[in-house]
C-alpha atoms as a PDB file:
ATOM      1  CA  UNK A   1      -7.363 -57.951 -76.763  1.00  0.00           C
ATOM      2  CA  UNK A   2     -10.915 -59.325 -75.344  1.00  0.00           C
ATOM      3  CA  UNK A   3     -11.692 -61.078 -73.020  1.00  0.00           C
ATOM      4  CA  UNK A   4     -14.408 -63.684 -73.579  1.00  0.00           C
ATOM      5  CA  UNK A   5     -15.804 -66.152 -70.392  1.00  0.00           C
ATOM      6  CA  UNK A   6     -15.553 -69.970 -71.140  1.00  0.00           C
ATOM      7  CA  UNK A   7     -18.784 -71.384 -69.582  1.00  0.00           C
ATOM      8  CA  UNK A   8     -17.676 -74.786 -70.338  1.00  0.00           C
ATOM      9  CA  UNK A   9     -14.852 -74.462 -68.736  1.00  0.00           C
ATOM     10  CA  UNK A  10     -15.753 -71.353 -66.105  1.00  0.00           C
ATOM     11  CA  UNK A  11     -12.491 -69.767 -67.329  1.00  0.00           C
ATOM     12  CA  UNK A  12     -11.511 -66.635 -69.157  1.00  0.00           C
ATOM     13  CA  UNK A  13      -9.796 -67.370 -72.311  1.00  0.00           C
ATOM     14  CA  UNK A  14      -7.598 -64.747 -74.037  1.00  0.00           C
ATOM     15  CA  UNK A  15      -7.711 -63.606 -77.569  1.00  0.00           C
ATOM     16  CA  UNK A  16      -5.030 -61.510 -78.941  1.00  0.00           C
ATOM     17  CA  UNK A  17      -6.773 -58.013 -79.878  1.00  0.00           C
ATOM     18  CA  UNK A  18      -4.551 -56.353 -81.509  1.00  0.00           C
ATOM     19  CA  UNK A  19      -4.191 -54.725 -84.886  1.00  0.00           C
ATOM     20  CA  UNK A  20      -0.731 -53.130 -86.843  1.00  0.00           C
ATOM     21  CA  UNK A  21      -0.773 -50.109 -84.829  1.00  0.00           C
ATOM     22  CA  UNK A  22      -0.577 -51.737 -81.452  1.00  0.00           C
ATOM     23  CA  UNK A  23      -0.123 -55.084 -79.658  1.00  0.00           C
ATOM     24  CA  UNK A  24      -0.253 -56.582 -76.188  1.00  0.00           C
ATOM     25  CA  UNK A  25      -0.454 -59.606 -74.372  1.00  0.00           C
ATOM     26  CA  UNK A  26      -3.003 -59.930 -71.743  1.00  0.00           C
ATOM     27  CA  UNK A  27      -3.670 -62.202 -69.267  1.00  0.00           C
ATOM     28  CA  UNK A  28      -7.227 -63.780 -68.165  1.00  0.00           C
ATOM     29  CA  UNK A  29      -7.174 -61.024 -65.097  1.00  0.00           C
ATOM     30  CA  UNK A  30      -5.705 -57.583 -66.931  1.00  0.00           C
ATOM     31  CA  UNK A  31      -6.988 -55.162 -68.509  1.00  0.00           C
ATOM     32  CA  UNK A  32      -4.897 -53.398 -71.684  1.00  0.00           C
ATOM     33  CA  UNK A  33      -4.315 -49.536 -71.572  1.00  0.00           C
ATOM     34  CA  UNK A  34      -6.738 -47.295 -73.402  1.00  0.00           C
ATOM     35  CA  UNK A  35      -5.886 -46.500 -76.647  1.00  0.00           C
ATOM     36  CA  UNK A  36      -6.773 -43.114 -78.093  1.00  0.00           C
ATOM     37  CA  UNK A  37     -10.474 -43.422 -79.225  1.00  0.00           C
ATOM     38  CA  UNK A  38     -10.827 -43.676 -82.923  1.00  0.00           C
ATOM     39  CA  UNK A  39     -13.238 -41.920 -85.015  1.00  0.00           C
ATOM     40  CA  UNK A  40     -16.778 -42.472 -84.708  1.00  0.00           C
ATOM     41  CA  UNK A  41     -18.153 -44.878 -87.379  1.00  0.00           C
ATOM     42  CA  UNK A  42     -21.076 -44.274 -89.717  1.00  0.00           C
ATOM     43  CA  UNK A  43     -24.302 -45.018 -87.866  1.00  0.00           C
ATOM     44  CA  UNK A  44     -25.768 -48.764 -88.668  1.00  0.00           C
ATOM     45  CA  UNK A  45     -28.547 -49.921 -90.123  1.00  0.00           C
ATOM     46  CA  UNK A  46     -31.750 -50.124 -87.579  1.00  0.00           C
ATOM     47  CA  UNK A  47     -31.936 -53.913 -86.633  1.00  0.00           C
ATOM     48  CA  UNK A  48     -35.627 -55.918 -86.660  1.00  0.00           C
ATOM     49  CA  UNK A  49     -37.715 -55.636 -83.590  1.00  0.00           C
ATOM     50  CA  UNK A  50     -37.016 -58.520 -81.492  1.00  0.00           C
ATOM     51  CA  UNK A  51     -39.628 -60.713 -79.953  1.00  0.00           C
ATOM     52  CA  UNK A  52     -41.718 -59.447 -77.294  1.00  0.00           C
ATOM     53  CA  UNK A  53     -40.213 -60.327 -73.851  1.00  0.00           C
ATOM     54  CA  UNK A  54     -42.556 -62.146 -70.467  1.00  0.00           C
ATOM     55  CA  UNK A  55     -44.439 -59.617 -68.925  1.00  0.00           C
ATOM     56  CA  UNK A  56     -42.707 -58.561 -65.825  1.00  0.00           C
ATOM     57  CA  UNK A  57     -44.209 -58.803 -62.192  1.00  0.00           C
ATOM     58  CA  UNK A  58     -46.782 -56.227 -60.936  1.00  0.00           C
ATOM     59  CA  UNK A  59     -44.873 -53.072 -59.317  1.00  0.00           C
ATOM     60  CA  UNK A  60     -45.871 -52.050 -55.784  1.00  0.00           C
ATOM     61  CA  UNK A  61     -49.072 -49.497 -56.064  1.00  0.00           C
ATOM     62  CA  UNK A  62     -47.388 -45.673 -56.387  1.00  0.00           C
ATOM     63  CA  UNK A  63     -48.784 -42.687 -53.886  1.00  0.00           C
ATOM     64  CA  UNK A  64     -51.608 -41.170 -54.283  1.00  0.00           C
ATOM     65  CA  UNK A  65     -51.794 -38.402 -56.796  1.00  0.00           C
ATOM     66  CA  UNK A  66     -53.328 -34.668 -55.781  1.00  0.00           C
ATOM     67  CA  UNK A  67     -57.156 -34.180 -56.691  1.00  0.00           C
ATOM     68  CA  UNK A  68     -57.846 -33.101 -59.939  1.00  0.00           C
ATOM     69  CA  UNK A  69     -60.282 -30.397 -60.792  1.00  0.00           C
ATOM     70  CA  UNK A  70     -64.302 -31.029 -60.265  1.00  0.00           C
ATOM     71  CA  UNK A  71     -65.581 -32.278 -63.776  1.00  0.00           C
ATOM     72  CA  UNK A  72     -68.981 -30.695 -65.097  1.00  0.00           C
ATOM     73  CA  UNK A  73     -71.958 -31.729 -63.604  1.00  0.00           C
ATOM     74  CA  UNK A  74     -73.426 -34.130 -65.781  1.00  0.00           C
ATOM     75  CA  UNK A  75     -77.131 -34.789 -66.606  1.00  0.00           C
ATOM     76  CA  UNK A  76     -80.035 -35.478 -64.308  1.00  0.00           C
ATOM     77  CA  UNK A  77     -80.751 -39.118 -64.003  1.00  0.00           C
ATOM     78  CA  UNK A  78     -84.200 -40.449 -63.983  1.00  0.00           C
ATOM     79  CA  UNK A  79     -86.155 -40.696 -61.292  1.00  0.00           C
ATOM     80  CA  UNK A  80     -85.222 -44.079 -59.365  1.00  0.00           C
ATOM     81  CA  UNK A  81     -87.765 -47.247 -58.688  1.00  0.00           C
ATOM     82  CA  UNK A  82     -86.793 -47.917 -55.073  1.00  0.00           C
ATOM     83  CA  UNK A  83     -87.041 -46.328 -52.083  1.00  0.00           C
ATOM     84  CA  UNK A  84     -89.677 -43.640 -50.338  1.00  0.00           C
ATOM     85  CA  UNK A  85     -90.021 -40.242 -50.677  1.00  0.00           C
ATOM     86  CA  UNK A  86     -88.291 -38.547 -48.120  1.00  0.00           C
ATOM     87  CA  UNK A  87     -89.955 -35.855 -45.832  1.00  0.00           C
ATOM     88  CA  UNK A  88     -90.224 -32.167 -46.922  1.00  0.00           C
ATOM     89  CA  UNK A  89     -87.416 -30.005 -46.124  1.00  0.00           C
ATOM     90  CA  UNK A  90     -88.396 -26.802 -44.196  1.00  0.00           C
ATOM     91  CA  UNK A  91     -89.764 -23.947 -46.505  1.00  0.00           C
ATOM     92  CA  UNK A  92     -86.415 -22.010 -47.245  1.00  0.00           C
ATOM     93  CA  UNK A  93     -86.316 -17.765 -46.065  1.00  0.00           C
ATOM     94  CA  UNK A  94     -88.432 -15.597 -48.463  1.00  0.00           C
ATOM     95  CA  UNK A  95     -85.805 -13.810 -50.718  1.00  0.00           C
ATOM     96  CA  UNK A  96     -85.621  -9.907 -51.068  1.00  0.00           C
ATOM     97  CA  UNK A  97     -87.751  -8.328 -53.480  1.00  0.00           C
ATOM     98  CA  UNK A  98     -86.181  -7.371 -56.570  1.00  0.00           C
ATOM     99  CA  UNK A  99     -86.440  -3.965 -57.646  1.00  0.00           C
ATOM    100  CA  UNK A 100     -89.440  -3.188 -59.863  1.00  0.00           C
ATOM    101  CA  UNK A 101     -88.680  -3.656 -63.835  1.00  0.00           C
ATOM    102  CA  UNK A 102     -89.623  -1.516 -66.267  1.00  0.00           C
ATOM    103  CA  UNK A 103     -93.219  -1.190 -67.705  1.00  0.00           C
ATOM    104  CA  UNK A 104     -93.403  -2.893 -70.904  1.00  0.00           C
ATOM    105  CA  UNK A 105     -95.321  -1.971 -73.669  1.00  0.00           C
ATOM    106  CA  UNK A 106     -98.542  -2.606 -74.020  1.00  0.00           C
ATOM    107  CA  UNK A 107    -100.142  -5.422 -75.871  1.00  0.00           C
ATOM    108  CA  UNK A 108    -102.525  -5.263 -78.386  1.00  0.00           C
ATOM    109  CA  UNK A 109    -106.359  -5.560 -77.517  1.00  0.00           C
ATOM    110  CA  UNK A 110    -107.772  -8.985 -78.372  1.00  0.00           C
ATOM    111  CA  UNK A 111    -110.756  -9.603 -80.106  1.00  0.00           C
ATOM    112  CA  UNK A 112    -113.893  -9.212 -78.155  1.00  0.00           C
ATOM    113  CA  UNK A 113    -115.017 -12.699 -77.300  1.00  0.00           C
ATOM    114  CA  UNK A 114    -118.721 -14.056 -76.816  1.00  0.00           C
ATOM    115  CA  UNK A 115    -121.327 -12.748 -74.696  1.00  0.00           C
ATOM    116  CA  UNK A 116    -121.431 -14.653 -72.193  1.00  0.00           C
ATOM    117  CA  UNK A 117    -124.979 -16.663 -70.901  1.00  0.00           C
ATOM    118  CA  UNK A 118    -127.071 -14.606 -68.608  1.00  0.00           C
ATOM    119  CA  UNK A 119    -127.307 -15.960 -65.133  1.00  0.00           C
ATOM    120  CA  UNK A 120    -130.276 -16.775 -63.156  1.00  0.00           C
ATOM    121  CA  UNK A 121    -132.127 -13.599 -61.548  1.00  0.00           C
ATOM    122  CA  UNK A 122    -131.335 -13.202 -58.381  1.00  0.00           C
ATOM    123  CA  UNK A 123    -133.552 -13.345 -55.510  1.00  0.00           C
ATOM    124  CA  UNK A 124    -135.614  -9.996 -54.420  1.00  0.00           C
ATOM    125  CA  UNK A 125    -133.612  -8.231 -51.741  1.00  0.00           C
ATOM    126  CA  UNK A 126    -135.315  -7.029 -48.176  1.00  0.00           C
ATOM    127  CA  UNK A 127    -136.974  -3.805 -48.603  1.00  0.00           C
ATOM    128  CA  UNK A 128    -134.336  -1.241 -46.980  1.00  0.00           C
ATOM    129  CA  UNK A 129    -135.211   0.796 -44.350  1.00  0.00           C
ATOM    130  CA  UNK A 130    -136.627   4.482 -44.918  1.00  0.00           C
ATOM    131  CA  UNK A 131    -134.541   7.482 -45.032  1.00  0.00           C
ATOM    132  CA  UNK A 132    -134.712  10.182 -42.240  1.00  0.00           C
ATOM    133  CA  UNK A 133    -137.014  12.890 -43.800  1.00  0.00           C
ATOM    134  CA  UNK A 134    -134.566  15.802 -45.565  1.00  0.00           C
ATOM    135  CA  UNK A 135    -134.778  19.402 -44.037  1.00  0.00           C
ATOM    136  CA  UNK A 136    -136.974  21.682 -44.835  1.00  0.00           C
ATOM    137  CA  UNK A 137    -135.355  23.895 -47.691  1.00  0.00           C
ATOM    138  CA  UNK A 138    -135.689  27.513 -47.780  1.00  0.00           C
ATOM    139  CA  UNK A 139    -138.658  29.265 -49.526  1.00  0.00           C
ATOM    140  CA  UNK A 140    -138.472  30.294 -53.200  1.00  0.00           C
ATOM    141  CA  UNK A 141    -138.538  34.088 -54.253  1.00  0.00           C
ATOM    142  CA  UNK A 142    -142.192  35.021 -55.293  1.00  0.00           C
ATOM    143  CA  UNK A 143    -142.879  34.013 -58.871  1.00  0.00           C
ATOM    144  CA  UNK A 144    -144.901  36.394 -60.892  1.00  0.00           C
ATOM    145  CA  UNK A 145    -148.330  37.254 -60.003  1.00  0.00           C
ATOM    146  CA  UNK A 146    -151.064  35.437 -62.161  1.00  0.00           C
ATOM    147  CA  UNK A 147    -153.388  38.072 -63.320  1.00  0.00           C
ATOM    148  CA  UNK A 148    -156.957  37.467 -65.135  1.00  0.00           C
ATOM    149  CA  UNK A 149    -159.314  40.460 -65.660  1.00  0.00           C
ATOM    150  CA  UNK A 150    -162.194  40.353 -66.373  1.00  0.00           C
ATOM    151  CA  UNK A 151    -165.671  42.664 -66.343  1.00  0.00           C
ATOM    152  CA  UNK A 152    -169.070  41.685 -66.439  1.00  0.00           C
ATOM    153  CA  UNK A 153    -171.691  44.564 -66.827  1.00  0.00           C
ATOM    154  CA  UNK A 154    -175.837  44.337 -67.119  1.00  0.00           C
ATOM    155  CA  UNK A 155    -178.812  46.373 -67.503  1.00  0.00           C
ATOM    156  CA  UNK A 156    -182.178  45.693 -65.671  1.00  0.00           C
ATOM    157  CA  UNK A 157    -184.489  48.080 -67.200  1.00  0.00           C
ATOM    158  CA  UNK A 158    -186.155  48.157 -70.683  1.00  0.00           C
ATOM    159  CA  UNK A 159    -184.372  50.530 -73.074  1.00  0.00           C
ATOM    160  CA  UNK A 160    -185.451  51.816 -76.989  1.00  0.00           C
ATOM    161  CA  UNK A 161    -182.137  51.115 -79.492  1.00  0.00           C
ATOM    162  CA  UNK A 162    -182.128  52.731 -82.637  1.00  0.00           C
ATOM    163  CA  UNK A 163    -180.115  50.637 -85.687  1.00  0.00           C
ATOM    164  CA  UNK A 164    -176.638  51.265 -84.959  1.00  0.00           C
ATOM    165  CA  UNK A 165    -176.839  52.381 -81.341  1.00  0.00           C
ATOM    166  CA  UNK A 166    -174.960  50.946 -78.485  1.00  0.00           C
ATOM    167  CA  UNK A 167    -176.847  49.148 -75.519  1.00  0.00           C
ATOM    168  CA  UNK A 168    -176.462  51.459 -72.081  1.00  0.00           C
ATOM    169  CA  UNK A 169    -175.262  49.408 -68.945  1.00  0.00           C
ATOM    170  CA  UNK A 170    -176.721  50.281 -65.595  1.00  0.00           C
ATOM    171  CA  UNK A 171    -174.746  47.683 -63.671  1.00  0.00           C
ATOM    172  CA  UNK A 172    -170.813  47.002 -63.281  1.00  0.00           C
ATOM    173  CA  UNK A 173    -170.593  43.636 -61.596  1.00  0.00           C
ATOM    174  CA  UNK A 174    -167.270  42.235 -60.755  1.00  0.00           C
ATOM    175  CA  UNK A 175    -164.555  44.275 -62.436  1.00  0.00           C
ATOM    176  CA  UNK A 176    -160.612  44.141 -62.909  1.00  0.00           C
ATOM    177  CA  UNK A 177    -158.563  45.308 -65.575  1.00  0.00           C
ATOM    178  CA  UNK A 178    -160.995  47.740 -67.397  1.00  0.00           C
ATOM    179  CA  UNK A 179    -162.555  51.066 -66.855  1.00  0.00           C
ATOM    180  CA  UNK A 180    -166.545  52.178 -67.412  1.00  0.00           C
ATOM    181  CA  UNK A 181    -165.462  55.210 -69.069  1.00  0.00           C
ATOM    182  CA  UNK A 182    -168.946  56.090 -70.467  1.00  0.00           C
ATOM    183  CA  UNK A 183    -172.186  53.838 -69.709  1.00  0.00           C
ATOM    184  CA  UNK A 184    -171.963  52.601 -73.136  1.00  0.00           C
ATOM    185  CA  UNK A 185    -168.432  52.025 -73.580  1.00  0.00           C
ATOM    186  CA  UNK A 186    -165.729  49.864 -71.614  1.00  0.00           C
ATOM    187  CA  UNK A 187    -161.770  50.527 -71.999  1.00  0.00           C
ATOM    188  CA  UNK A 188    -159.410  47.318 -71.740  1.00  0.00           C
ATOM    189  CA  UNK A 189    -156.554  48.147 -70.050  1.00  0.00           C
ATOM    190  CA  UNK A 190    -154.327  45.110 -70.566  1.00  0.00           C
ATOM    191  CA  UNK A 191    -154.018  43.008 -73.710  1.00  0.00           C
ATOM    192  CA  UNK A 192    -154.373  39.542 -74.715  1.00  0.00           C
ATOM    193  CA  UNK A 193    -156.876  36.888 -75.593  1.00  0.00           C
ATOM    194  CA  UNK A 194    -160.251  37.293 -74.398  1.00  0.00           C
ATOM    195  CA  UNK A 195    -163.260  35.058 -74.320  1.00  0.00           C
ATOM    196  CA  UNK A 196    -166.310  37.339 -74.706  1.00  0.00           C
ATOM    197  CA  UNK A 197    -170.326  36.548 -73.891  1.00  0.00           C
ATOM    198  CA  UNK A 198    -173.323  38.527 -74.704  1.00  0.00           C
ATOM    199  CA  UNK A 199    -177.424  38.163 -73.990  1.00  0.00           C
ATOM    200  CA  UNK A 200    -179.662  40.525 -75.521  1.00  0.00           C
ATOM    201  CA  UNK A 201    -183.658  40.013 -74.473  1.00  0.00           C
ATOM    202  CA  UNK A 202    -185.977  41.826 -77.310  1.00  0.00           C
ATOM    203  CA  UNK A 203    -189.662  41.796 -77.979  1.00  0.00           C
ATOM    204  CA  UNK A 204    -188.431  41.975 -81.965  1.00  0.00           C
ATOM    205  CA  UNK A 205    -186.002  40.388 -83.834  1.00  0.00           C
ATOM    206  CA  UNK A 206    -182.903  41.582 -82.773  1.00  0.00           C
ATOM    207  CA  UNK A 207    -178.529  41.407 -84.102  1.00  0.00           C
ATOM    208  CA  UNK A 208    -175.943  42.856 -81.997  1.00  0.00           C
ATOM    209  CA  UNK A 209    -172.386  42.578 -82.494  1.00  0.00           C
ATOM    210  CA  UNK A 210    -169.351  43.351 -80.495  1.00  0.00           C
ATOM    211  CA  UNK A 211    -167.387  46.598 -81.822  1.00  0.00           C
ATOM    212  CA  UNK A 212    -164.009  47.877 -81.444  1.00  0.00           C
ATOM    213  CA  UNK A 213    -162.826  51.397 -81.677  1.00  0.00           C
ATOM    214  CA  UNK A 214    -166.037  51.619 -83.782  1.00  0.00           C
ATOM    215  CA  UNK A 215    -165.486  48.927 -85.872  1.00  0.00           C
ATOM    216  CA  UNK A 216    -167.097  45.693 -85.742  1.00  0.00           C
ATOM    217  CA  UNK A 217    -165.358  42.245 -84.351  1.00  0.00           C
ATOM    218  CA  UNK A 218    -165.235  39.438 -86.775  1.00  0.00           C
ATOM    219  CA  UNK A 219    -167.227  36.285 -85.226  1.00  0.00           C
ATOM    220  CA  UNK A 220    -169.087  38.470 -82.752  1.00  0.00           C
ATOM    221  CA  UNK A 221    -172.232  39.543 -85.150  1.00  0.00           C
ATOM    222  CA  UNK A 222    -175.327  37.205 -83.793  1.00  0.00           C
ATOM    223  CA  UNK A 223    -179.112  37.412 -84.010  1.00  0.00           C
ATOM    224  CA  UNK A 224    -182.240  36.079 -83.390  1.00  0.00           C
ATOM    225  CA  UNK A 225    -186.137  36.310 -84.830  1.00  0.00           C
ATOM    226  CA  UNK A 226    -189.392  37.214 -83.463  1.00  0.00           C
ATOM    227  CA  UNK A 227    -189.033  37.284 -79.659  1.00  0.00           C
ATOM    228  CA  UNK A 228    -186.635  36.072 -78.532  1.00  0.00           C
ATOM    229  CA  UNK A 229    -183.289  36.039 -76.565  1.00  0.00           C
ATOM    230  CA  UNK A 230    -180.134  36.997 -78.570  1.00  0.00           C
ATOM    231  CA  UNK A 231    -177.031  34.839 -77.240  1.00  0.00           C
ATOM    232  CA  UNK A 232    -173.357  35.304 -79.139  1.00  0.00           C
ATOM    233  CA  UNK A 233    -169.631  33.901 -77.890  1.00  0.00           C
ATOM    234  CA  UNK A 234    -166.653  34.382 -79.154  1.00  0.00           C
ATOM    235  CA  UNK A 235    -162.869  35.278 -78.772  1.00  0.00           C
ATOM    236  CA  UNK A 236    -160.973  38.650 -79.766  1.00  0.00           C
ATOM    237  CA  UNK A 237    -157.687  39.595 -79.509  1.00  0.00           C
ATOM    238  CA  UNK A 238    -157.536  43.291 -77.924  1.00  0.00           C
ATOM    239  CA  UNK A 239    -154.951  45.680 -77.138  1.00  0.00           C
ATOM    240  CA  UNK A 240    -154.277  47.500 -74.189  1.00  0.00           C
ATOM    241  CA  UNK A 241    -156.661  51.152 -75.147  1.00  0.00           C
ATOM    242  CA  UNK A 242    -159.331  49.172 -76.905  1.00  0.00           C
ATOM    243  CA  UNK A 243    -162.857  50.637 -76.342  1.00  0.00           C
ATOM    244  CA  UNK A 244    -165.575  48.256 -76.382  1.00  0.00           C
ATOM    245  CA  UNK A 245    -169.018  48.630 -77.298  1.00  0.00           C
ATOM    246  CA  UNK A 246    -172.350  46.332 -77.910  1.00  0.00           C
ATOM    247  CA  UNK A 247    -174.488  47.897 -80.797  1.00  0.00           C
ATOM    248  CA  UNK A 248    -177.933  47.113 -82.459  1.00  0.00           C
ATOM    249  CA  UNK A 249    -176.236  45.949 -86.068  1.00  0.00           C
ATOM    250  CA  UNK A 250    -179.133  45.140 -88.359  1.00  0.00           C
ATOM    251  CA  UNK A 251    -182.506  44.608 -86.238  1.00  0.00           C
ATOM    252  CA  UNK A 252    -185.070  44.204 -88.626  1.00  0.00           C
ATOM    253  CA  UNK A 253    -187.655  47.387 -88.354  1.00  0.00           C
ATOM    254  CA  UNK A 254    -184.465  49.426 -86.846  1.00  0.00           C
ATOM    255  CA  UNK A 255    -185.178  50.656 -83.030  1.00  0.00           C
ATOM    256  CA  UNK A 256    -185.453  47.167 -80.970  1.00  0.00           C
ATOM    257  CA  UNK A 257    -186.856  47.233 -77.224  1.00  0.00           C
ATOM    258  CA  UNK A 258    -184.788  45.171 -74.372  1.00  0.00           C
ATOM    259  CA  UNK A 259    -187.346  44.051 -72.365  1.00  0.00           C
ATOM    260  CA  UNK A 260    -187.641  40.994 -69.720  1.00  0.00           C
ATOM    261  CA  UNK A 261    -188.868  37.562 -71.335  1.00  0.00           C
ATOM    262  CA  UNK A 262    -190.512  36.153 -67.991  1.00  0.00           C
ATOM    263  CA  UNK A 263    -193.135  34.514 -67.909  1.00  0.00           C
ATOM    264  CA  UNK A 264    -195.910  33.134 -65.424  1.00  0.00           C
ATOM    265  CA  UNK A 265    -197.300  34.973 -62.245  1.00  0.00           C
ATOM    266  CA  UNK A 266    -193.979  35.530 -61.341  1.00  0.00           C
ATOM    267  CA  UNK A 267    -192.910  39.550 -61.637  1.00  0.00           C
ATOM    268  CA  UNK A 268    -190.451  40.501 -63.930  1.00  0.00           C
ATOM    269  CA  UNK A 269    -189.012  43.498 -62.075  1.00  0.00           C
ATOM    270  CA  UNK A 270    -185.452  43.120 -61.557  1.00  0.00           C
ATOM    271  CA  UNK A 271    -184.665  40.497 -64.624  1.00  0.00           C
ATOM    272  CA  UNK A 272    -181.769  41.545 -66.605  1.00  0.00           C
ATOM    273  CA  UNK A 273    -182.620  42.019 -70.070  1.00  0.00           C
ATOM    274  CA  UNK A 274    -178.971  42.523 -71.231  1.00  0.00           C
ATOM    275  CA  UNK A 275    -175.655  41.291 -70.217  1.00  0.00           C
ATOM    276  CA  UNK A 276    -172.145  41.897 -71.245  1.00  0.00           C
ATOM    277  CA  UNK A 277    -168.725  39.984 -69.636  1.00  0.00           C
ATOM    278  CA  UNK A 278    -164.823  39.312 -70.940  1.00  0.00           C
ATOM    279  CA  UNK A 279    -162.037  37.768 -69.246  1.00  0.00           C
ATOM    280  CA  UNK A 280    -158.776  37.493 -70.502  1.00  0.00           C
ATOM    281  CA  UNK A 281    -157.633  33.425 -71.358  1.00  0.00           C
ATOM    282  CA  UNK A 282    -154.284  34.166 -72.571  1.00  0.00           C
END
């Protein structure tokens, strides 16, 4: 039984609801009893979407919901157009200093580059002041002691020489480094270089020459013709020992007489009419 409202009539109208099984009359105000429910039917077919309905009124706003996380800070904007700049902010604490990183290798060495120009010259500076004189250092040891000798011997007096006789010396003038050891014959006592000199004064032609241990020193034979005044230089090497004599070597007619070659109103007493000297050069 259903009951279905009359809106024509604003009445209830009864229909009778019942099938074979069951059947009762019921009035515009009562409700039947509850039968035993029935097996579910099969599921229907889905019916077409109806038409959209009139958009309802707007609700009343809801509460606020909690903040949701901060999003990711997005990109920096360009600069604006407007405004000034503001002032500077005070210059923030200096941080601590990080400890010290490790060296790193080194780089390779560039290329040389140019020479660079040469710059102007400078000007000339002030002449500086001058230094305090330095001490007096102390004295150096005694170097070796330079020694020359030397001899020079003479005669004054006219003497006969035979060929192949040595002159005889009357006079020893200054002497070191050699000994008279017979008045024809000097001893060197110290070798080395020496530069020797001889004069011979003869009425004949005359050659002397220098000899050594009886033999005659190359470069030391000289002579001269008629009367006249024999002069001879040279240097010999001699050895410490040496004996030294000046001898009549080839005098034309043999025996020669030294003899003074003045001249004039002068007297000749006193000239020397043969001289002898050395000294040593090296």
């Amino acid at each position: 039984m259903e009951r279905v409202e009359n809106k024509n009539h604003n009445s209830y109208e009864t229909f009778n609801c019942c099938d074979n099984d069951c059947c009762c009359d019921c009035s515009p105000w009562e409700q039947c009893p509850t039968g035993p429910q029935g097996i579910q039917g099969l599921r229907g077919f889905r019916g077409d979407i109806g038409p959209r309905g009139y958009q309802g009124d707007v609700g009343q706003r809801g509460d606020t919901g909690e903040q949701g996380p901060t999003g990711m800070k997005g990109p920096r904007g360009c600069p604006g157009w407007c405004c000034n700049t503001g002032a500077t902010g005070f210059t923030g604490y200096t941080g601590f200093t990080g400890p010290q990183g490790d060296i790193g290798y080194t780089g390779f060495t560039g290329s040389t580059g140019c020479t660079g120009f040469t710059g102007p010259k400078g000007d000339i500076g002030y002449t500086g002041f001058t230094g305090y004189t330095g001490y007096t250092g102390p004295q150096g040891a005694t170097g070796p002691s330079v020694f020359t000798p030397y001899i020079f011997v003479y005669r004054n007096t006219t003497q006969a020489i035979p060929l192949g006789s040595p002159v005889i010396w009357e006079n020893i003038g200054p002497n070191m480094g050699f000994n008279l050891i017979a008045p024809d014959t000097i001893e060197v006592l110290n070798s080395g270089v020496y530069w020797e000199s001889k004069t011979i004064d003869t009425l004949e032609p005359n050659s002397f020459a220098l000899y050594v241990n009886g033999v005659l020193s190359p470069g030391t034979w000289f002579g001269a013709n008629s009367t006249a005044q024999d002069i001879g230089q040279a240097l010999v090497a001699l050895n410490a020992g040496d004996l030294l004599q000046v001898i009549n070597q080839s005098s034309q007619g043999g025996t020669v007489n030294l003899s003074p070659l003045g001249s004039g109103a002068n007297p000749t007493v006193g000239q020397t009419v043969a001289g002898f000297c050395l000294f040593r050069i090296g």
